[in-house]
PDB file of N, CA and C in Angstrom:
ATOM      1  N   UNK A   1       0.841  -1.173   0.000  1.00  0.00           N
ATOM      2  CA  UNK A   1       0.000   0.000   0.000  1.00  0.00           C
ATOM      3  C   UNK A   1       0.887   1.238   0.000  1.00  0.00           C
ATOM      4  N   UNK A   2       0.563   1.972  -0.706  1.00  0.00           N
ATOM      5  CA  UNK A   2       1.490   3.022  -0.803  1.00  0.00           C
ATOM      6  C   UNK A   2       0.593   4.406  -0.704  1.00  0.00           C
ATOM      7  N   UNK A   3       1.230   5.355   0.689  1.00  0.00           N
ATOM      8  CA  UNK A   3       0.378   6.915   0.625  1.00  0.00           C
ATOM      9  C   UNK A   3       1.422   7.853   1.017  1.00  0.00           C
ATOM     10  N   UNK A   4       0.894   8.391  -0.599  1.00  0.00           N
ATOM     11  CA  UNK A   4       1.292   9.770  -0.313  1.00  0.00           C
ATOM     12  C   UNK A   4       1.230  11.234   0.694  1.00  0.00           C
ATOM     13  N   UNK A   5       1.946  11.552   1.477  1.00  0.00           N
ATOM     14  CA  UNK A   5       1.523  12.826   2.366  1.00  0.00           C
ATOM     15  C   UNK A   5       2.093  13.217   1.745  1.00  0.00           C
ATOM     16  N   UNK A   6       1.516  14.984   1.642  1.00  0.00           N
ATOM     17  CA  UNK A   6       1.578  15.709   1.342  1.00  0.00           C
ATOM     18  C   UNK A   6       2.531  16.330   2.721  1.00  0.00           C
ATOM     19  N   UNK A   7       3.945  17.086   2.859  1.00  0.00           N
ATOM     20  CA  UNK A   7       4.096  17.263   4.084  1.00  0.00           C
ATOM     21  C   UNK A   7       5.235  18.873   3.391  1.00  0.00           C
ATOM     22  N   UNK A   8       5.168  19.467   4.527  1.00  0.00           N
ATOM     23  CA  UNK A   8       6.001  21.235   4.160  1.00  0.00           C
ATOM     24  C   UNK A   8       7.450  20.850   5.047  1.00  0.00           C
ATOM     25  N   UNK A   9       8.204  21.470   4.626  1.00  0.00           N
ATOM     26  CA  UNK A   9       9.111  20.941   5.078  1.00  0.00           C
ATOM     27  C   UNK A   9       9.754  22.266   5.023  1.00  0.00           C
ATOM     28  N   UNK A  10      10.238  22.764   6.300  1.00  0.00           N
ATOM     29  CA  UNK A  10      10.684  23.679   6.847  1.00  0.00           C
ATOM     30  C   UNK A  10      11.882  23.627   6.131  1.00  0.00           C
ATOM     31  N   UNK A  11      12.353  25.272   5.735  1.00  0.00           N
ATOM     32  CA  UNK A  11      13.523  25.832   4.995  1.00  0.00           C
ATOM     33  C   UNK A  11      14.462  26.031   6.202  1.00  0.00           C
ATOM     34  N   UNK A  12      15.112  25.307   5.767  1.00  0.00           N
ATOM     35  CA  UNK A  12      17.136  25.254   7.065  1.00  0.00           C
ATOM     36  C   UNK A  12      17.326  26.233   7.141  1.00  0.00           C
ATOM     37  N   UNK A  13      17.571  27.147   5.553  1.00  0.00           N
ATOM     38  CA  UNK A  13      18.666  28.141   4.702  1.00  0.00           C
ATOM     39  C   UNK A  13      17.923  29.209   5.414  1.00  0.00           C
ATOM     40  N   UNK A  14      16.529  29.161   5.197  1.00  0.00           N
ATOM     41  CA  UNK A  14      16.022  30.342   5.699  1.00  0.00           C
ATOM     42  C   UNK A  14      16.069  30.854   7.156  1.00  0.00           C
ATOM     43  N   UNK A  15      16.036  29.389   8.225  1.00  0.00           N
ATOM     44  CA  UNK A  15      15.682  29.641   9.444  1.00  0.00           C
ATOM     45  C   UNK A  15      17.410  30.076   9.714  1.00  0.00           C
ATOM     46  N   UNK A  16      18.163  29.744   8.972  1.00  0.00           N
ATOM     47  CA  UNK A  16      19.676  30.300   9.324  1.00  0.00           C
ATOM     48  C   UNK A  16      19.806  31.242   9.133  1.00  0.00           C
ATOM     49  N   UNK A  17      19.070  32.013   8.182  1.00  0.00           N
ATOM     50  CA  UNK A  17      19.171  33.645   7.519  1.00  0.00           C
ATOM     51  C   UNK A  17      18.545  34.360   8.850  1.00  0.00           C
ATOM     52  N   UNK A  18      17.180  33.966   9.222  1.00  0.00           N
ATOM     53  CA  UNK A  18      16.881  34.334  10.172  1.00  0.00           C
ATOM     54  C   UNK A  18      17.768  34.659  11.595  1.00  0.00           C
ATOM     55  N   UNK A  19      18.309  33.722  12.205  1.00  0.00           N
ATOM     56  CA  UNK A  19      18.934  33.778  13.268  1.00  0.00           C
ATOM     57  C   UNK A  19      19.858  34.592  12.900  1.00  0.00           C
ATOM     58  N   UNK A  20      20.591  34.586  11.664  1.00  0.00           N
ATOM     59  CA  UNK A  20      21.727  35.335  12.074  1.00  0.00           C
ATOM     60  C   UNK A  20      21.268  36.770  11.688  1.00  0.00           C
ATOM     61  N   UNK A  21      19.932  37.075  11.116  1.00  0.00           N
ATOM     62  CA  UNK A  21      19.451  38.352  11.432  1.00  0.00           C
ATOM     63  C   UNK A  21      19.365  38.513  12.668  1.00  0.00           C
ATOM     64  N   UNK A  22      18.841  37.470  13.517  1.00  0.00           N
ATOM     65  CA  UNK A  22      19.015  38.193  15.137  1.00  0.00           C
ATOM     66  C   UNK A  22      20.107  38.938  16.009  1.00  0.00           C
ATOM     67  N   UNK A  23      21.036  37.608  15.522  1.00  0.00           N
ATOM     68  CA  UNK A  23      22.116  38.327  15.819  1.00  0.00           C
ATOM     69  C   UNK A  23      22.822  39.602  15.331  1.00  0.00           C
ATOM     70  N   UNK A  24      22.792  40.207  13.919  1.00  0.00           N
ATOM     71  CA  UNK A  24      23.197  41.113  13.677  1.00  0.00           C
ATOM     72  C   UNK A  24      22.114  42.508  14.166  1.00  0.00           C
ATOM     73  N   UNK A  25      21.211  42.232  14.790  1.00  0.00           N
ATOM     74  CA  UNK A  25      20.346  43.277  15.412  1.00  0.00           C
ATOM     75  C   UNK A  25      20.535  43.391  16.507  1.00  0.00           C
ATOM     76  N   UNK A  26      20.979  42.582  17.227  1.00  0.00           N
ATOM     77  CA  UNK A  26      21.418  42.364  18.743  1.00  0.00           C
ATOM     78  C   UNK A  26      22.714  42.930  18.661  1.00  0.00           C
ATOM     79  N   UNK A  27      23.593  42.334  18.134  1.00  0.00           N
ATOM     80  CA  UNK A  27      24.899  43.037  18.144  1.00  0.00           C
ATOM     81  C   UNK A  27      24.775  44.680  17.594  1.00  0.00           C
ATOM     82  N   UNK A  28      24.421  45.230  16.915  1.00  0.00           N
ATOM     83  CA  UNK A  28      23.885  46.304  16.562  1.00  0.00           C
ATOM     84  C   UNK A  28      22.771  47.103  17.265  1.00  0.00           C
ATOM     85  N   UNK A  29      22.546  46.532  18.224  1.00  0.00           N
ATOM     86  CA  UNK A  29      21.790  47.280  19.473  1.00  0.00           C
ATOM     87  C   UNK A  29      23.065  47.522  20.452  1.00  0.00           C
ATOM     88  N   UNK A  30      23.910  46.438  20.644  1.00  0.00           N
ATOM     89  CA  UNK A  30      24.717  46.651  21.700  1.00  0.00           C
ATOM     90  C   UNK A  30      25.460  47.670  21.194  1.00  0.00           C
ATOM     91  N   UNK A  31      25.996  48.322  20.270  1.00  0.00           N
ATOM     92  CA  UNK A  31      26.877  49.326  19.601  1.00  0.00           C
ATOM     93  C   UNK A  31      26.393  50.591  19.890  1.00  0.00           C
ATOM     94  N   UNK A  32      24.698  50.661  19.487  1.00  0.00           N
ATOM     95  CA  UNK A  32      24.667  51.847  19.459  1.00  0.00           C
ATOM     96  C   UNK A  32      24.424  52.245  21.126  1.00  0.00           C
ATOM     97  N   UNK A  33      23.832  51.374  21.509  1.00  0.00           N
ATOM     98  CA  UNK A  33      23.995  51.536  23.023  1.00  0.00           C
ATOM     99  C   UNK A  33      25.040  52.311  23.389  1.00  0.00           C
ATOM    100  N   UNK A  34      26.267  52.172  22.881  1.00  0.00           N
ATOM    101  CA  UNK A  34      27.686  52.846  23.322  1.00  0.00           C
ATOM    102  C   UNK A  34      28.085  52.122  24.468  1.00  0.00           C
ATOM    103  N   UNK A  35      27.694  50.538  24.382  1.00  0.00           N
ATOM    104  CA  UNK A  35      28.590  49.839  25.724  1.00  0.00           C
ATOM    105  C   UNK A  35      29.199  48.458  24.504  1.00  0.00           C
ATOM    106  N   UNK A  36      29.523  48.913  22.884  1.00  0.00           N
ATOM    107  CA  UNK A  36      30.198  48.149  22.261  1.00  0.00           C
ATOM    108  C   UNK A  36      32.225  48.285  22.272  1.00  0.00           C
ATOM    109  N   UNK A  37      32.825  47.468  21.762  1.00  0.00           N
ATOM    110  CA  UNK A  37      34.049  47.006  22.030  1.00  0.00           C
ATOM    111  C   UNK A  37      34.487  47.308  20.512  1.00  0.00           C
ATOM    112  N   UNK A  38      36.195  48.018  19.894  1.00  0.00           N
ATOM    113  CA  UNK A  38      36.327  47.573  18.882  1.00  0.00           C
ATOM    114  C   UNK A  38      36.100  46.140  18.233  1.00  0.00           C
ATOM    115  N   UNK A  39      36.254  45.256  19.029  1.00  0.00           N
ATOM    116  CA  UNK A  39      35.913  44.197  18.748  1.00  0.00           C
ATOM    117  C   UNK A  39      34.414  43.622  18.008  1.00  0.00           C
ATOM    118  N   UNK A  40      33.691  44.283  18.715  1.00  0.00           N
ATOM    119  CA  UNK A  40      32.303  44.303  18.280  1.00  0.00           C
ATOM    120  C   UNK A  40      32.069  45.335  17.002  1.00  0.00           C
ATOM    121  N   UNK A  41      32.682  45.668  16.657  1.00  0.00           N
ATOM    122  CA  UNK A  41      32.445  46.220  15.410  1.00  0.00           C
ATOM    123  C   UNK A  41      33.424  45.621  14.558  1.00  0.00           C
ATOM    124  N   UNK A  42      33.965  44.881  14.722  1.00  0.00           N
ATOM    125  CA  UNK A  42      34.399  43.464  13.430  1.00  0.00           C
ATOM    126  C   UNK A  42      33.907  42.434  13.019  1.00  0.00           C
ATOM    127  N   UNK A  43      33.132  41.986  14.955  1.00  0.00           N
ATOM    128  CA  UNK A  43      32.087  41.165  14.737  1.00  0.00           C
ATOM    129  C   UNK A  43      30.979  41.513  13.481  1.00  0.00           C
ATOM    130  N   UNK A  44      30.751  42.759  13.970  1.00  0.00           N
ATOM    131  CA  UNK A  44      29.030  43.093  13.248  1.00  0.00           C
ATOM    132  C   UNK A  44      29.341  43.002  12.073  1.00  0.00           C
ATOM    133  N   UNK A  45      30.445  43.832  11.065  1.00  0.00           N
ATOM    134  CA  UNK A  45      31.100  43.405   9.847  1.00  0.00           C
ATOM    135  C   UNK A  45      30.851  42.138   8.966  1.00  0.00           C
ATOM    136  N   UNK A  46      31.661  41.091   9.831  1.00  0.00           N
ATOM    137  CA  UNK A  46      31.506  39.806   9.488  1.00  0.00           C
ATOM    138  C   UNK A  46      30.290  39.291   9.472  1.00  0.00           C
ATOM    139  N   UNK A  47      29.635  39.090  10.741  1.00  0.00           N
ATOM    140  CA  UNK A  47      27.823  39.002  10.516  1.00  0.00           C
ATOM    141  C   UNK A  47      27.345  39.513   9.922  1.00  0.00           C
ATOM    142  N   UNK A  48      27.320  40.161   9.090  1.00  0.00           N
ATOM    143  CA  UNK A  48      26.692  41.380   7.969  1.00  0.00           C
ATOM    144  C   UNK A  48      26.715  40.679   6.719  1.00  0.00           C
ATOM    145  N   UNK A  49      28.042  40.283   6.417  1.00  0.00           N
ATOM    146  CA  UNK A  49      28.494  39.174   5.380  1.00  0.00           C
ATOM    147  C   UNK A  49      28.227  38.243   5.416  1.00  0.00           C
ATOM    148  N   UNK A  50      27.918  37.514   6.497  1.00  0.00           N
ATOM    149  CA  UNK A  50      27.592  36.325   6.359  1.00  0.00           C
ATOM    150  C   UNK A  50      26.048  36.002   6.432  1.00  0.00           C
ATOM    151  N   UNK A  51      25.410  37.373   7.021  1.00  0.00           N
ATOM    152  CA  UNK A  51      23.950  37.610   6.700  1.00  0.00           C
ATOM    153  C   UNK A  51      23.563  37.034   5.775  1.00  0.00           C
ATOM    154  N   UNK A  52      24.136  38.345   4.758  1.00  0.00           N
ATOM    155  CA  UNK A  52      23.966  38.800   2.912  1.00  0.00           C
ATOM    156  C   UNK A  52      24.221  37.390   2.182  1.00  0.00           C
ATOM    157  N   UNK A  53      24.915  36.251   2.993  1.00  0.00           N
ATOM    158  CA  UNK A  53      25.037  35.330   1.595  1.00  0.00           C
ATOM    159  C   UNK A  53      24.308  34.634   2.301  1.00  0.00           C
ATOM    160  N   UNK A  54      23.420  34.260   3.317  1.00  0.00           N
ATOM    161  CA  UNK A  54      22.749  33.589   3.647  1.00  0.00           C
ATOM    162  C   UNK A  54      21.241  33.616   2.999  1.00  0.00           C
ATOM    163  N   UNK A  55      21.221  34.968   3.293  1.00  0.00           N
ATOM    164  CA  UNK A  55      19.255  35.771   3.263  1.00  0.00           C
ATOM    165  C   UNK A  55      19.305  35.716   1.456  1.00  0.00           C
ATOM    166  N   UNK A  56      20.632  35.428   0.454  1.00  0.00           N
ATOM    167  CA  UNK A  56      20.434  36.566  -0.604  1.00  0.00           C
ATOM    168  C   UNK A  56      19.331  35.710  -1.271  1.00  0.00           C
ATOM    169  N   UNK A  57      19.336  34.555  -1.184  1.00  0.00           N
ATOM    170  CA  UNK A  57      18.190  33.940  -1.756  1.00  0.00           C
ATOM    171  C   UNK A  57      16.714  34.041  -1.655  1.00  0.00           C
ATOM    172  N   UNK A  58      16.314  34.776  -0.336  1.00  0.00           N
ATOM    173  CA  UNK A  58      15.401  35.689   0.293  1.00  0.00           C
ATOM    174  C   UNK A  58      14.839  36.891  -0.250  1.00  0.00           C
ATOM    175  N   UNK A  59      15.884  37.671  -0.831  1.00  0.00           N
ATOM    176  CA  UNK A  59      16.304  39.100  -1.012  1.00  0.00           C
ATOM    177  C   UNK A  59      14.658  39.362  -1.949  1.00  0.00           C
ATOM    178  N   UNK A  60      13.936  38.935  -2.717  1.00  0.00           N
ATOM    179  CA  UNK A  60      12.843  39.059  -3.947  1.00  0.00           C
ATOM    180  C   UNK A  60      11.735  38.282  -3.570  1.00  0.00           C
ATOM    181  N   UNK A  61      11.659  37.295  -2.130  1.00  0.00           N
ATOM    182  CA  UNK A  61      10.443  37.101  -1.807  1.00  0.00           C
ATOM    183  C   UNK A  61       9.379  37.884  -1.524  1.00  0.00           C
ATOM    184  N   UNK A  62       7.883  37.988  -1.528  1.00  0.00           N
ATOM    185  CA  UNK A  62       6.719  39.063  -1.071  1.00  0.00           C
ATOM    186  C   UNK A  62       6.794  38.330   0.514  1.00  0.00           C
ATOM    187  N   UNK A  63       6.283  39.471   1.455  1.00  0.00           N
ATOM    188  CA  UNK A  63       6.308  39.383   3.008  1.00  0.00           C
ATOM    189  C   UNK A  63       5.232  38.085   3.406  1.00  0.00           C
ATOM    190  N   UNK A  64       4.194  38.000   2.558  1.00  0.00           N
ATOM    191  CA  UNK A  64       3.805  37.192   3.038  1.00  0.00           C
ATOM    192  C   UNK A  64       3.557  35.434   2.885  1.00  0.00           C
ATOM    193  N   UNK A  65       5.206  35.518   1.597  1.00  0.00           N
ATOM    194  CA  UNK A  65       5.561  33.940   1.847  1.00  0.00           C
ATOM    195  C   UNK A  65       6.801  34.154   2.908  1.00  0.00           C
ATOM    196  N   UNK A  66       7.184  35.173   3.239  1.00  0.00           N
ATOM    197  CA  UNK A  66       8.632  35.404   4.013  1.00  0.00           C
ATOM    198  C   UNK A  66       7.833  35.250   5.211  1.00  0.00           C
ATOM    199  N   UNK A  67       7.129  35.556   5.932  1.00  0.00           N
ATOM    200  CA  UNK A  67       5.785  34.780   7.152  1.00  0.00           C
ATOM    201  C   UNK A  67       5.752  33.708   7.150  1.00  0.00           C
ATOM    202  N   UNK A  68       5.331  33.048   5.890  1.00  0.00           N
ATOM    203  CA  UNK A  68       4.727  31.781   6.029  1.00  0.00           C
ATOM    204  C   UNK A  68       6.502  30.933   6.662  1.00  0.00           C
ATOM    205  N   UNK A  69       7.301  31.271   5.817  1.00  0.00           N
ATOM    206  CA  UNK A  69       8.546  30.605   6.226  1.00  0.00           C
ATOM    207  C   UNK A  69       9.099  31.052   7.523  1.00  0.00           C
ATOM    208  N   UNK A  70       9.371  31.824   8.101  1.00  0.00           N
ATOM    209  CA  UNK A  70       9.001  32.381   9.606  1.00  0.00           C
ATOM    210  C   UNK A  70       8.587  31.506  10.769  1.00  0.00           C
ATOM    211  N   UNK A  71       7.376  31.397  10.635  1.00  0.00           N
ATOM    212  CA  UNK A  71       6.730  31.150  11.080  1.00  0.00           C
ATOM    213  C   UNK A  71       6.952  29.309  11.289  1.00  0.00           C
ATOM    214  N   UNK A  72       7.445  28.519  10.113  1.00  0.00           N
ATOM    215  CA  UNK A  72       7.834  27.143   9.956  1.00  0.00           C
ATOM    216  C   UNK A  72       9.340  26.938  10.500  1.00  0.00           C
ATOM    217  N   UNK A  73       9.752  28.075  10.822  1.00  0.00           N
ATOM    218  CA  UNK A  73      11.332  28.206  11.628  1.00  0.00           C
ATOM    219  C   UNK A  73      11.079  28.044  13.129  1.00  0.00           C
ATOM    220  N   UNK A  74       9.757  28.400  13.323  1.00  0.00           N
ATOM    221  CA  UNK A  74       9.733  28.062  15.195  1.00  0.00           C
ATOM    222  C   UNK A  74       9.748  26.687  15.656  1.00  0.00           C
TER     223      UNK A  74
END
């Protein structure tokens, strides 16, 4: 017997784009705060870059398939 499900299968790439958007907002809160480190502004640099090649596949989605995938990252 053979059945097909139909099943969604949560995007990796995306939920990674995500997080490391967190982090580059977090680290970028701590800066402007003015309790950041030169250090922390090499960090944010690099997270920035490594954002951009994560999300770039992202970059031309409409908001509300960028939700739907969101939302399958929790």
């Amino acid at each position: 017997m053979l059945i097909l499900l139909s099943c969604h299968r949560t995007d990796e790439k995306f939920c990674s784009c995500m997080k490391k958007s967190k982090e580059v907002n977090a680290l970028s809160e701590k800066i402007w705060g003015k309790d950041a480190t030169k250090q922390d502004s090499v960090q944010l640099k690099k997270l920035i870059s490594s954002k951009s090649k994560l999300c770039e596949a992202y970059e031309y989605i409409n908001g509300e398939e960028l939700l739907k995938l969101k939302a399958d990252c929790k």
